[in-house]
C-alpha atoms as a PDB file:
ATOM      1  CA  UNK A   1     -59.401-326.740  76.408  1.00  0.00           C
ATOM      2  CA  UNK A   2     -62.896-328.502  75.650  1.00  0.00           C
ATOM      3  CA  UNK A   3     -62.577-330.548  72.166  1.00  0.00           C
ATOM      4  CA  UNK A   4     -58.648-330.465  72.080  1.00  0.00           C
ATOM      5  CA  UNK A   5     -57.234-333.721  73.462  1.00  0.00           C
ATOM      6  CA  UNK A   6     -57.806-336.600  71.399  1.00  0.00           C
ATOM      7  CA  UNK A   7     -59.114-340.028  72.714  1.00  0.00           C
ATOM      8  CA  UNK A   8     -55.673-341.508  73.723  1.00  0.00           C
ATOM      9  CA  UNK A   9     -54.467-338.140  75.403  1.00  0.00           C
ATOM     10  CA  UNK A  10     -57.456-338.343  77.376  1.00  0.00           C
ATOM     11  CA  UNK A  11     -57.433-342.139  78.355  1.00  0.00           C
ATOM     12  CA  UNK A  12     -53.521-341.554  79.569  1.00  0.00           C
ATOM     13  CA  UNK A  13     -55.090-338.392  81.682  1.00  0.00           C
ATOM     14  CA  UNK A  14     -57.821-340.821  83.274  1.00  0.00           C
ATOM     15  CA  UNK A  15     -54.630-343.848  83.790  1.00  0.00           C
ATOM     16  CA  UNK A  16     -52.547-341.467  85.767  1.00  0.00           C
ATOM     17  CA  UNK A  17     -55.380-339.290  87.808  1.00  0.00           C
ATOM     18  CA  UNK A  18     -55.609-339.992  91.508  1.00  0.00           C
ATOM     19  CA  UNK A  19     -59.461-339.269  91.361  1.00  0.00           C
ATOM     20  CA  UNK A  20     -61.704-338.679  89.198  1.00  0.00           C
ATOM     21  CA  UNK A  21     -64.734-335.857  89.385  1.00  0.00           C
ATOM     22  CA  UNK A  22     -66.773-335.606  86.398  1.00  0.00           C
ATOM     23  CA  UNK A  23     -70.441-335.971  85.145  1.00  0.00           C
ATOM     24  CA  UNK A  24     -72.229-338.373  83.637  1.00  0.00           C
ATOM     25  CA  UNK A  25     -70.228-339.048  80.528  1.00  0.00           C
ATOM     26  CA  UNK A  26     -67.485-340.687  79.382  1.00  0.00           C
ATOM     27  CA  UNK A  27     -65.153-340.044  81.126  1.00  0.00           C
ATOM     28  CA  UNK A  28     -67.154-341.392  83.747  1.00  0.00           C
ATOM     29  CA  UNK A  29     -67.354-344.559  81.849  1.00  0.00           C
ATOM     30  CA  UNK A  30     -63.595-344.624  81.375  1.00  0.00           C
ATOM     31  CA  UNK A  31     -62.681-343.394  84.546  1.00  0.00           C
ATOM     32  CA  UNK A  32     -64.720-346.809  86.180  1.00  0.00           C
ATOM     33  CA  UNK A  33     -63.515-348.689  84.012  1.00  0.00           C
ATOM     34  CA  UNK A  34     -60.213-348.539  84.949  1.00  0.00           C
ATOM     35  CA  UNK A  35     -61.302-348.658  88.472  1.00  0.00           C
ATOM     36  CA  UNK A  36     -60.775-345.106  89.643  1.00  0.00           C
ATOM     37  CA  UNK A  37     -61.582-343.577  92.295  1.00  0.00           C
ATOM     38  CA  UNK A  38     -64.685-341.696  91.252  1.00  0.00           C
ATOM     39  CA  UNK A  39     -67.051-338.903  91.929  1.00  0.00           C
ATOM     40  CA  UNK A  40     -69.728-338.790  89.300  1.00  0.00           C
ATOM     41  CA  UNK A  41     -71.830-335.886  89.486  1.00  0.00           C
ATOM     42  CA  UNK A  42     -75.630-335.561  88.160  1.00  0.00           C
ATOM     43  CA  UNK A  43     -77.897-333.284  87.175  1.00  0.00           C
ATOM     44  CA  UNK A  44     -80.580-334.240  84.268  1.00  0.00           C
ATOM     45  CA  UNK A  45     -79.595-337.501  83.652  1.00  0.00           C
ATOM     46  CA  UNK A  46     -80.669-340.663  85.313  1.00  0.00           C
ATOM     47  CA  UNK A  47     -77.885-342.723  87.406  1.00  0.00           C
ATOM     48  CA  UNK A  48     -80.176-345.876  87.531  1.00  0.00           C
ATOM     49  CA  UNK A  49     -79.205-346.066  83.987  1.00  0.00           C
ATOM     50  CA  UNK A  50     -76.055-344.783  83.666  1.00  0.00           C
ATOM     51  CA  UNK A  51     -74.226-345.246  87.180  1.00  0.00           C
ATOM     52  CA  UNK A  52     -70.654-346.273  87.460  1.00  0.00           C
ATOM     53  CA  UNK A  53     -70.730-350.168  87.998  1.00  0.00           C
ATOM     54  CA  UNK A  54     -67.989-349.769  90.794  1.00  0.00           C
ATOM     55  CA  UNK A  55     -69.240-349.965  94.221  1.00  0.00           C
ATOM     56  CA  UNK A  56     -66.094-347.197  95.557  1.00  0.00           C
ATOM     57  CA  UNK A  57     -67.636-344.732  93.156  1.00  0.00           C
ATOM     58  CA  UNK A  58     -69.465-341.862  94.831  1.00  0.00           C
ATOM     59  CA  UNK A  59     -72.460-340.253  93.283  1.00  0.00           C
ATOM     60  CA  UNK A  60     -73.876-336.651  93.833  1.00  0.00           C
ATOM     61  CA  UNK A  61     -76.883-335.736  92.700  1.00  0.00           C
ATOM     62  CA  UNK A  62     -78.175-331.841  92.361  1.00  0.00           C
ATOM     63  CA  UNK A  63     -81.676-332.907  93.831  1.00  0.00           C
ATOM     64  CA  UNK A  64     -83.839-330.477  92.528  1.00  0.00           C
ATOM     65  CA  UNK A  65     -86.524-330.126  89.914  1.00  0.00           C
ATOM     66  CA  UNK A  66     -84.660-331.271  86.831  1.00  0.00           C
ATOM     67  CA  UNK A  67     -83.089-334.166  88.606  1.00  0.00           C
ATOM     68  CA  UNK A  68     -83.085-337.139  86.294  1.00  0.00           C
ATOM     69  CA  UNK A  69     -85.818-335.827  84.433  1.00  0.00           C
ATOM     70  CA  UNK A  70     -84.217-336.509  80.698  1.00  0.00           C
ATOM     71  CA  UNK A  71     -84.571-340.583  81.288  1.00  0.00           C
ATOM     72  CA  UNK A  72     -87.812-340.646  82.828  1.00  0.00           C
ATOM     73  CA  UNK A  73     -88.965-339.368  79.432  1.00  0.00           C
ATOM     74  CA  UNK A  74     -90.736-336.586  81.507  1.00  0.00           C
ATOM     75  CA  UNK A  75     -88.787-334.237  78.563  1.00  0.00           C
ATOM     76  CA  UNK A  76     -86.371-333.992  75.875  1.00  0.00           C
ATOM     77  CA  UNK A  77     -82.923-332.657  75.662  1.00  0.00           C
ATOM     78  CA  UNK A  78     -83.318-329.865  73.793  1.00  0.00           C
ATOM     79  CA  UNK A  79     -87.230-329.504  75.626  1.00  0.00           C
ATOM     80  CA  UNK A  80     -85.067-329.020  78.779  1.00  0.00           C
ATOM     81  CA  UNK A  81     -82.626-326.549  77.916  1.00  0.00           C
ATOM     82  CA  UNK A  82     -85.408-323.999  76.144  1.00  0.00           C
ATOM     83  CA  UNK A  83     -86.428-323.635  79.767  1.00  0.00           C
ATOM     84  CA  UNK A  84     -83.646-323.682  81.721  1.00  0.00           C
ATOM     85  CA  UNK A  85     -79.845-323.103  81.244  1.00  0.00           C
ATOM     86  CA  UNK A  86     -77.591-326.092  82.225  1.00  0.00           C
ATOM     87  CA  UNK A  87     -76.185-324.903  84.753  1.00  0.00           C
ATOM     88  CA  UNK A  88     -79.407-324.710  86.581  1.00  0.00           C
ATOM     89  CA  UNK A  89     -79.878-328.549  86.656  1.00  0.00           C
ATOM     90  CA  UNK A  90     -76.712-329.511  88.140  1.00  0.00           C
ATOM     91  CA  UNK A  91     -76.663-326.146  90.545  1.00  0.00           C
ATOM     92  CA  UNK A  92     -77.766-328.369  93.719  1.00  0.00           C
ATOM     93  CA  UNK A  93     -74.512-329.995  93.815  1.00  0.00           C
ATOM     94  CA  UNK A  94     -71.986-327.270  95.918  1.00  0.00           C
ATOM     95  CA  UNK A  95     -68.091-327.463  95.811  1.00  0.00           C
ATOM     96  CA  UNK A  96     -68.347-328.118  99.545  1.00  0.00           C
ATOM     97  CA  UNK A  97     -70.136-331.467  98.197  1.00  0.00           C
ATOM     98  CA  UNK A  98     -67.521-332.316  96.071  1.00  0.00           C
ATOM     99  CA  UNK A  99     -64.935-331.328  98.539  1.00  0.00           C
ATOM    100  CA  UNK A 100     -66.493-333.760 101.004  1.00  0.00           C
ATOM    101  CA  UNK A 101     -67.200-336.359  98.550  1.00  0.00           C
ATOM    102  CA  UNK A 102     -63.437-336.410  97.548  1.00  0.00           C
ATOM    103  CA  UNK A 103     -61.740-336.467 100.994  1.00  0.00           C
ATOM    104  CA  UNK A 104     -64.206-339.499 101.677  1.00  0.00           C
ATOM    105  CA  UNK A 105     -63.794-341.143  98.515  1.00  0.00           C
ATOM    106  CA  UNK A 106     -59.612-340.766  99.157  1.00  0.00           C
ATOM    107  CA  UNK A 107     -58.996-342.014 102.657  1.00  0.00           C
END
């Protein structure tokens, strides 16, 4: 459950993980780091600044009207999610993306 593993609980979970699929956070970070295979997923955020730095790493992005729109200083955090919930900005990307992305990213 969210907020329960601790930071070395969750580095051993990244170490032993075949893939990776997460959003732009750290366990994005970590996950790269240790050079695993990686699907980083994003909504809001922008993956110029942010992207993994390994080349394997596949990115999804939920293209729609939200995308990267909290880096281009085009709005706030908390200006974004008065209008919209968040799982509107990241709603683009499907689980047949992911799916896809993963089966790619794996062989």
């Amino acid at each position: 459950t969210a907020g329960q593993t601790n930071m070395e609980e969750l580095l051993n979970l990244i170490f032993y993980a075949k893939a990776i699929i997460c959003h732009d956070s750290s366990v994005m970070h970590f996950g790269d780091a240790m050079g695993k295979p990686l699907i980083a997923l994003y909504g809001p955020t922008d993956a110029h600044r942010t992207k993994p730095l390994n080349p394997t790493s596949h990115l999804l992005f939920s293209y729609n009207e939200y995308c990267g729109i909290l880096y281009n200083l085009a709005m706030t955090e908390p200006e974004l999610y008065k209008q919209v919930d968040n799982q509107s900005t990241m709603s683009a990307i499907t689980p047949k993306d992911v799916f896809s992305s993963l089966e790619s990213l794996l062989n």
